[in-house]
C-alpha atoms as a PDB file:
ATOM      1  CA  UNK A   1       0.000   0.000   0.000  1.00  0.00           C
ATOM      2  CA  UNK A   2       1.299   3.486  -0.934  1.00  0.00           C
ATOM      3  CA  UNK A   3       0.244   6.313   1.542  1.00  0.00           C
ATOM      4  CA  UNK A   4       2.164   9.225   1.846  1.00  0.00           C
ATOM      5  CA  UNK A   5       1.985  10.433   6.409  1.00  0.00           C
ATOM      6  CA  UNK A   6       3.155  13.787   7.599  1.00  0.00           C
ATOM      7  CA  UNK A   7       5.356  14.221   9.594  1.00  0.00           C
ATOM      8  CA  UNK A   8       7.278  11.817   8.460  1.00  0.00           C
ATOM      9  CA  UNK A   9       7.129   8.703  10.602  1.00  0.00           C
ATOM     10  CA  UNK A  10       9.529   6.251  12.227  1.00  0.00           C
ATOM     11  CA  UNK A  11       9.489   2.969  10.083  1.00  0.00           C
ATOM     12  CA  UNK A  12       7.897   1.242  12.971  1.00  0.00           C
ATOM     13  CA  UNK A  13       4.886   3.871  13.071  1.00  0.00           C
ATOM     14  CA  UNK A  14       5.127   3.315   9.182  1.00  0.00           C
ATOM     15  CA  UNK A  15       4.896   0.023   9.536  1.00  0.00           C
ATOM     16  CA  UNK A  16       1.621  -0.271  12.050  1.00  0.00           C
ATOM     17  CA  UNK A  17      -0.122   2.765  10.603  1.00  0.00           C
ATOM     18  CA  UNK A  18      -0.255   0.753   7.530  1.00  0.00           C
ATOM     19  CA  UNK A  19      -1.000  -2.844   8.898  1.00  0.00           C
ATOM     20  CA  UNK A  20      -3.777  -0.797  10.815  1.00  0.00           C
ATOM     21  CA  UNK A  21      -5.213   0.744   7.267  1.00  0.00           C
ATOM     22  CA  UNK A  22      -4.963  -2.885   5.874  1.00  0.00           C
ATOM     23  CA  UNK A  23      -6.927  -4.226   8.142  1.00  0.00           C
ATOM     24  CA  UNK A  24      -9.803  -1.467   7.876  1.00  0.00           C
ATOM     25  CA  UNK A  25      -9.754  -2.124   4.140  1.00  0.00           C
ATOM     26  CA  UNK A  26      -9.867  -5.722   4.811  1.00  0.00           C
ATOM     27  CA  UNK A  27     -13.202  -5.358   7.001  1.00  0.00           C
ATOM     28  CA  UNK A  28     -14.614  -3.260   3.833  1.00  0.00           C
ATOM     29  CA  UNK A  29     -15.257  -6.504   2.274  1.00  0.00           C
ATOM     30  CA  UNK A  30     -18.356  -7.400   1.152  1.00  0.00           C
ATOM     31  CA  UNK A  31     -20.364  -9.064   3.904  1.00  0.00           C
ATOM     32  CA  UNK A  32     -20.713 -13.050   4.678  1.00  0.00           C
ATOM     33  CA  UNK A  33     -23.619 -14.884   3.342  1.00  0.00           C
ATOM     34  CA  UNK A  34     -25.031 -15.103   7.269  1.00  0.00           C
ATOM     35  CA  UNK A  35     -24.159 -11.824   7.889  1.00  0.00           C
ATOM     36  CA  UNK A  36     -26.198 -10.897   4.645  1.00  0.00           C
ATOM     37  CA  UNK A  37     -28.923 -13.099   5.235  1.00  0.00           C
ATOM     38  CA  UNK A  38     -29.226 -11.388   9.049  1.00  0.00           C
ATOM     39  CA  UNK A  39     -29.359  -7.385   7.477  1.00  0.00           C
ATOM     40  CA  UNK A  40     -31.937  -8.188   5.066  1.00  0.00           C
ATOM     41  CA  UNK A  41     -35.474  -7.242   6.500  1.00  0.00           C
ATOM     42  CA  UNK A  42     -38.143  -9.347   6.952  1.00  0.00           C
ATOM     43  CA  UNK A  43     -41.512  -8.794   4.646  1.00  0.00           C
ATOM     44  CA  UNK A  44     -42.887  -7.388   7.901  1.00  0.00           C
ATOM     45  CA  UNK A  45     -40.054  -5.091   8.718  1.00  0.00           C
ATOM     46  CA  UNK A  46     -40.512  -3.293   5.604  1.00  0.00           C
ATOM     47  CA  UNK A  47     -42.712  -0.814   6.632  1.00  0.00           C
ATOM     48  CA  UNK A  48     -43.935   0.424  10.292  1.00  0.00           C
ATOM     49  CA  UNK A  49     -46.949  -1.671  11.568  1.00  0.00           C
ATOM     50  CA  UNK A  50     -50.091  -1.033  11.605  1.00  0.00           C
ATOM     51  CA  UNK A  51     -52.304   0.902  13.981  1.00  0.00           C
ATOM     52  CA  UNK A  52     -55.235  -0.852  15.173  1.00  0.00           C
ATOM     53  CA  UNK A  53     -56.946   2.419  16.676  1.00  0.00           C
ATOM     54  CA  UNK A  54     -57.050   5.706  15.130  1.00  0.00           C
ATOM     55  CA  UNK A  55     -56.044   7.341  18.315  1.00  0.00           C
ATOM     56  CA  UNK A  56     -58.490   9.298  21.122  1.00  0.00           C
ATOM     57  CA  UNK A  57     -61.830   9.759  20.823  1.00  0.00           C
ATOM     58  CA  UNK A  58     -64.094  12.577  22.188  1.00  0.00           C
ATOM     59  CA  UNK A  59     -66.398  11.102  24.678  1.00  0.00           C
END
């Protein structure tokens, strides 16, 4: 990975700042299968449910 880091760092800062951006690009993968199947939403969770009153009502 090229990356250019101001100030200039020691080659062991070099060296973690990079193993540290590697492994955020590695967790920008595209999800698991499970983890897929577990952010989908359900037919019901498409939409807020229903009411079953219309709210108050003068007496």
């Amino acid at each position: 990975m090229d990356v250019q880091i101001t100030p200039e760092p020691s080659d062991a800062e070099r060296e973690a700042v990079v193993r540290a951006l590697e492994s955020e690009r590695e967790d920008e993968r595209a999800p698991s299968p499970w983890r897929r199947a577990g952010l989908r939403p359900e037919p019901d969770q498409a939409t807020a449910p229903r009411r079953q009153s219309r709210g108050a009502e003068r007496a």
